[in-house]
Protein backbone atom coordinates (compact mmCIF):
# COMPACT_ATOMS: atom_id res chain seq x y z
CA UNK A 1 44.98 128.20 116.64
CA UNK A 2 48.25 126.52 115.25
CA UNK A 3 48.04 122.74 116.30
CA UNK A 4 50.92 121.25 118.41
CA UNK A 5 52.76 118.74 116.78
CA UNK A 6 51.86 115.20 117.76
CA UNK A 7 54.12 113.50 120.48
CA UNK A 8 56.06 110.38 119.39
CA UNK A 9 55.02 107.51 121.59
CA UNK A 10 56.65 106.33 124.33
CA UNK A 11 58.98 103.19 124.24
CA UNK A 12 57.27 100.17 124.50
CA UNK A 13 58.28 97.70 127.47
CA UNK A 14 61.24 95.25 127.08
CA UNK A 15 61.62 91.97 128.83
CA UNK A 16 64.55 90.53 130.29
CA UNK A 17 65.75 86.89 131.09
CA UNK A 18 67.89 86.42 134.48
CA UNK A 19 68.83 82.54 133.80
CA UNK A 20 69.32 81.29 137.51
CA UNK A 21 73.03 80.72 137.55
CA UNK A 22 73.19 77.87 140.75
CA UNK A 23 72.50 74.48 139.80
CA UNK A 24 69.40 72.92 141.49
CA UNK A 25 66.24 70.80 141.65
CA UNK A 26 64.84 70.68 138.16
CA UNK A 27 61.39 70.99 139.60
CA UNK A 28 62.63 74.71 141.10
CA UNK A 29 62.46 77.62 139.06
CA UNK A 30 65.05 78.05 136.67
CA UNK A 31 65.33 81.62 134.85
CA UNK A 32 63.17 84.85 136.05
CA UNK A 33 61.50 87.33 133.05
CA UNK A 34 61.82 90.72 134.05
CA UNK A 35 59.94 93.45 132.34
CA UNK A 36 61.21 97.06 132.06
CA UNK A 37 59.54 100.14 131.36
CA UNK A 38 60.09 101.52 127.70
CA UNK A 39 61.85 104.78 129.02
CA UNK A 40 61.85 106.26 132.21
CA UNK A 41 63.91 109.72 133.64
CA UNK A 42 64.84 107.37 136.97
CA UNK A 43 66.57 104.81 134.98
CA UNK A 44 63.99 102.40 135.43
CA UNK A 45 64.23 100.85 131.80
CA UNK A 46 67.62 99.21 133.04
CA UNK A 47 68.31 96.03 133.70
CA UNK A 48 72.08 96.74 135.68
CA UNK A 49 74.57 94.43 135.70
CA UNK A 50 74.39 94.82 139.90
CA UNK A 51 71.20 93.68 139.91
CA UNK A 52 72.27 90.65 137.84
CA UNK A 53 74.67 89.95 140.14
CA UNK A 54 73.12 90.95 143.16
CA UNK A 55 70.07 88.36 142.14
CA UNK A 56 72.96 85.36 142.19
CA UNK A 57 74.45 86.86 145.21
CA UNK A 58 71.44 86.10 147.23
CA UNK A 59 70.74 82.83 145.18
CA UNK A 60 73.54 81.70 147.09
CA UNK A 61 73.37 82.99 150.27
CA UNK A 62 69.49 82.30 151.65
CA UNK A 63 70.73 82.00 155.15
CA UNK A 64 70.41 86.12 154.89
CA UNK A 65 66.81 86.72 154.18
CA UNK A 66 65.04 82.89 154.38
CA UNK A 67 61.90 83.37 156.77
CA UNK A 68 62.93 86.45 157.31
CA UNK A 69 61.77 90.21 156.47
CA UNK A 70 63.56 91.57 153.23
CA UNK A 71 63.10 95.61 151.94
CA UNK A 72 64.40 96.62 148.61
CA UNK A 73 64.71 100.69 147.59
CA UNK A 74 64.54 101.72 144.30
CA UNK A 75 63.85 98.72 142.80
CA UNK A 76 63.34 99.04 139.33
CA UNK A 77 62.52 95.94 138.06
CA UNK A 78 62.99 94.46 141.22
CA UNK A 79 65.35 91.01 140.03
CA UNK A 80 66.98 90.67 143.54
CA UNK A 81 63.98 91.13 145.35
CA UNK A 82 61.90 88.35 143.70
CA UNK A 83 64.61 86.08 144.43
CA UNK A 84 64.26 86.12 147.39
CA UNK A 85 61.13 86.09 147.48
CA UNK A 86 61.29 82.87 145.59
CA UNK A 87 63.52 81.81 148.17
CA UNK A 88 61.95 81.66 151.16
CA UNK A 89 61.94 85.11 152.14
CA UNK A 90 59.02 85.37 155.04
CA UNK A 91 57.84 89.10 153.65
CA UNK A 92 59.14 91.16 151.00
CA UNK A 93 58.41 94.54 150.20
CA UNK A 94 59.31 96.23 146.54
CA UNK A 95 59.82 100.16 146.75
CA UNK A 96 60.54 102.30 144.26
CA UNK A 97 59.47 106.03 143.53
CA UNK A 98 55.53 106.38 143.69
CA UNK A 99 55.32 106.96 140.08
CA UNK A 100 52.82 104.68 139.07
CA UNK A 101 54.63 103.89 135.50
CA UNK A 102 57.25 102.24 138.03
CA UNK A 103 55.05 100.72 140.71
CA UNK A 104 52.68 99.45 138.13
CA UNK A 105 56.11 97.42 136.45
CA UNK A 106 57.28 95.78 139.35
CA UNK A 107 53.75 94.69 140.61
CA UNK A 108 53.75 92.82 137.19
CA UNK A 109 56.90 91.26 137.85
CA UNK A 110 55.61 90.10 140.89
CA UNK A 111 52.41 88.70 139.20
CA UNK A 112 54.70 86.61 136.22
CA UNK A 113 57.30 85.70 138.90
CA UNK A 114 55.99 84.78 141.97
CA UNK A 115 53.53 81.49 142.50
CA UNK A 116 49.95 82.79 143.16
CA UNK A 117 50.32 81.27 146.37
CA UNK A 118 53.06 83.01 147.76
CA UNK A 119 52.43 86.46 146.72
CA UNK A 120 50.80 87.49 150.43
CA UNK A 121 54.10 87.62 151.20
CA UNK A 122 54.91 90.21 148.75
CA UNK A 123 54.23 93.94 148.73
CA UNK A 124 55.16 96.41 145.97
CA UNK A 125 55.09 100.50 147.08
CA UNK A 126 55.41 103.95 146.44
CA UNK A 127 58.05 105.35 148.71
CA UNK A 128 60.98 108.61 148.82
CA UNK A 129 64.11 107.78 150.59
CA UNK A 130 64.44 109.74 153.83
CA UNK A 131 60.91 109.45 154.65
CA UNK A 132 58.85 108.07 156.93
CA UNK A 133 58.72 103.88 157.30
CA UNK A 134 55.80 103.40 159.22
CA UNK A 135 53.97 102.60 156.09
CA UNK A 136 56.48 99.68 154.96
CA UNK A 137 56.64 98.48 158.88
CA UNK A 138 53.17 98.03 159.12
CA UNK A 139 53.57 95.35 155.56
CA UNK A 140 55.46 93.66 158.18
CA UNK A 141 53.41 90.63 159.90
CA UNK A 142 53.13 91.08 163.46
CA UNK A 143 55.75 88.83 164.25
CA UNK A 144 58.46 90.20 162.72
CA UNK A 145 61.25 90.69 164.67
CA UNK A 146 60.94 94.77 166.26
CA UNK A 147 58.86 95.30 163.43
CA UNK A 148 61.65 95.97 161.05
CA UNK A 149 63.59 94.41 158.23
CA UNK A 150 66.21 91.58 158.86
CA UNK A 151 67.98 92.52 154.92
CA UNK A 152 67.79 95.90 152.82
CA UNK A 153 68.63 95.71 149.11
CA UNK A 154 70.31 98.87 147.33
CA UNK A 155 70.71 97.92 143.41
CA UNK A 156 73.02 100.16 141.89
CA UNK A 157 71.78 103.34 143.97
CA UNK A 158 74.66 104.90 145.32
CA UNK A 159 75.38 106.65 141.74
CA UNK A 160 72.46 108.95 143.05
CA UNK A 161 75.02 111.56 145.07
CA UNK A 162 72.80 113.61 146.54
CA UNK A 163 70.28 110.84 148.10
CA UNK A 164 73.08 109.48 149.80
CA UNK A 165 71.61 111.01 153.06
CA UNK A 166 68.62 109.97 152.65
CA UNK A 167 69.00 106.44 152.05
CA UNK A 168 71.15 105.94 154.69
CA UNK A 169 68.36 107.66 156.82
CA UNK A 170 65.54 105.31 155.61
CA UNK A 171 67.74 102.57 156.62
CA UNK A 172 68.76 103.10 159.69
CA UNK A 173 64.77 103.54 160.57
CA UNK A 174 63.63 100.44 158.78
CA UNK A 175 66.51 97.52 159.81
CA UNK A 176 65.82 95.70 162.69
CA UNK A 177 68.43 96.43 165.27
CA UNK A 178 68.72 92.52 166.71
CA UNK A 179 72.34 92.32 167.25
CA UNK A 180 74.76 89.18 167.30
CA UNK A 181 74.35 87.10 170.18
CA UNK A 182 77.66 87.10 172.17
CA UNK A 183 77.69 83.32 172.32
CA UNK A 184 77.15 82.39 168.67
CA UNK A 185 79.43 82.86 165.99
CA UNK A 186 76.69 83.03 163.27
CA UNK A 187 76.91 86.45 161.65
CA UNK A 188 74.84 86.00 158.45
CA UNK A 189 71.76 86.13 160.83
CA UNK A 190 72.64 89.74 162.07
CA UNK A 191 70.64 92.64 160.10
CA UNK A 192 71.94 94.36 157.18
CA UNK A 193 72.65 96.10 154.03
CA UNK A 194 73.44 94.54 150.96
CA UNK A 195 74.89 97.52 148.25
CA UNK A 196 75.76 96.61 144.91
CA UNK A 197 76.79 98.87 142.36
CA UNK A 198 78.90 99.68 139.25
CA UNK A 199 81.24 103.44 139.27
CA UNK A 200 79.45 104.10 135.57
CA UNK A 201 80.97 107.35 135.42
CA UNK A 202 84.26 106.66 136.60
CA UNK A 203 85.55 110.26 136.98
CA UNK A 204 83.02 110.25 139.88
CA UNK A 205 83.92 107.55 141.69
CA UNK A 206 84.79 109.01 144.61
CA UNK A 207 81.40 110.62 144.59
CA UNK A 208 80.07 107.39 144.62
CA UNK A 209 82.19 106.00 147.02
CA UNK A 210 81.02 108.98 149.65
CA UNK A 211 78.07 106.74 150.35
CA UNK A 212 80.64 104.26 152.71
CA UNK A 213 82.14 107.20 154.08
CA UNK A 214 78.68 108.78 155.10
CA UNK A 215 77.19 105.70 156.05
CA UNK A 216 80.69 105.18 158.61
CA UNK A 217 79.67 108.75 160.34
CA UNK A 218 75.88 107.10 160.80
CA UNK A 219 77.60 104.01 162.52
CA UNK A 220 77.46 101.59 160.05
CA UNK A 221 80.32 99.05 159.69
CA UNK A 222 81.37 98.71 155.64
CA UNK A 223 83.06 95.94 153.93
CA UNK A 224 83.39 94.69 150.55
CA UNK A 225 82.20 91.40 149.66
CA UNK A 226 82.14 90.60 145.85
CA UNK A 227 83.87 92.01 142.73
CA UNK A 228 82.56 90.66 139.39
CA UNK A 229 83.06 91.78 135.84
CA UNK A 230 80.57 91.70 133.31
CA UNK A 231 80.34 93.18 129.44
CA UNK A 232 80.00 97.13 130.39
CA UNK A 233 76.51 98.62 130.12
CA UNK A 234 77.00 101.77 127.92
CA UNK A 235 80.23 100.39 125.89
CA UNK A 236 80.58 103.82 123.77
CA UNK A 237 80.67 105.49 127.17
CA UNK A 238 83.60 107.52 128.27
CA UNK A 239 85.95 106.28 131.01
CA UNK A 240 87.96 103.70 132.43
CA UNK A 241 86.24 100.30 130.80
CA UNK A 242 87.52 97.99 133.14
CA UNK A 243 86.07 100.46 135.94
CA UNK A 244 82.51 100.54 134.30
CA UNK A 245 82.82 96.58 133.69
CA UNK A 246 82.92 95.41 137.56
CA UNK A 247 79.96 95.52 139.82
CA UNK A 248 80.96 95.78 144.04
CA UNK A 249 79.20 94.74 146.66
CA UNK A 250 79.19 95.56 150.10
CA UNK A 251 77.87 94.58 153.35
CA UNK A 252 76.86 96.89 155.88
CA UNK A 253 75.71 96.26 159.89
CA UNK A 254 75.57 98.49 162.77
CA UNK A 255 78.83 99.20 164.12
């Protein structure tokens, strides 16, 4: 029996450095080391320039998820979500597709990132969008308000056309549906969506860009929030450069 030929071995892991762009207390933390998988068919070996940006976004807005209940789907190597879990965050829970290659990566993130003492507060998990969330409600501590999330974190998703649907589905089951008190004018404290992203194939914007529209049927009120340019991911790819260069971000609350 002819013997198959051997398979090459698979990419080792890399590590990343997100260098904490605000200026603070020299006894806080100060840079973040991310590790990626070597290769992975859901992109996971990526480091995106949303997530970079989404991870100072968030450095500089705490009043969004401090002591309060943060989600994040399809995390990869979950940079936004360990901010703010460094930050204050009361829970955090790390999703990504339940391959373990995946789930296995961000748990050590967690493990290198996150003091020993605060990790109770985070969860990593196995989970497909448009499922149920009972399982990532119950991570929740019983005090959380309606047992749901206050913030939900979508790095560089949207790209993903035909999920669209079911992201949008998972979030409108898992965000907490406190609305804005009529007296108060503070409307960082009202649940949401953060969506950051990059049009990488810029001939399918508009594709990408169907996520708002869908997510407008479902009742969600859309609006951009942040445009920032950074060195293109895939330089020798075809399209627009600028276009491929910015990363958007949006923020989205129930109409």
């Amino acid at each position: 029996m002819e013997k198959e030929p051997t398979r090459p071995p698979s990419p080792e892991p890399t590590v990343t450095t997100y260098t904490r762009e605000r200026q603070t207390d020299p006894t806080d933390w100060s840079s973040i080391e991310i590790r990626l998988v070597g290769s992975h068919p859901l992109w996971g070996h990526h480091l995106w320039n949303a997530s970079r940006a989404f991870a100072s976004y968030l450095d500089d807005h705490p009043e969004l998820y401090r002591n309060r209940s943060v989600l994040e789907l399809g995390a990869g190597g979950a940079l936004p979500g360990i901010v703010a879990a460094k930050n204050g965050a009361k829970t955090t829970v790390l999703t990504d597709y339940p391959d373990a290659a995946l789930v296995d990566n961000i748990s050590h993130n967690v493990r290198v990132n996150v003091p020993e003492g605060e990790r109770n507060k985070v969860h990593v998990q196995g989970y497909i969008w448009g499922q149920a969330v009972q399982p990532l409600l119950e991570l929740l501590p019983t005090t959380a308000d309606q047992n749901a999330f206050d913030l939900i974190i979508l790095s560089d998703l949207i790209f993903n056309h035909s999920q669209h649907e079911a992201v949008i589905k998972t979030c409108g089951l898992a965000l907490s549906k406190r609305r804005q008190k009529k007296d108060s004018s503070d409307t960082q404290s009202v649940p949401c969506l953060l969506v950051f992203y990059t049009h990488h194939r810029p001939h399918l914007a508009q594709r990408d860009m169907d996520f708002f529209t869908k997510a407008h049927e479902y009742g969600w009120s859309c609006e951009e929030i942040l445009t920032r340019k950074y060195p293109p991911m895939f330089p020798d790819d075809p399209g627009e450069e600028e276009v491929r260069a910015t990363v958007h971000g949006w923020r989205l609350t129930r109409v």
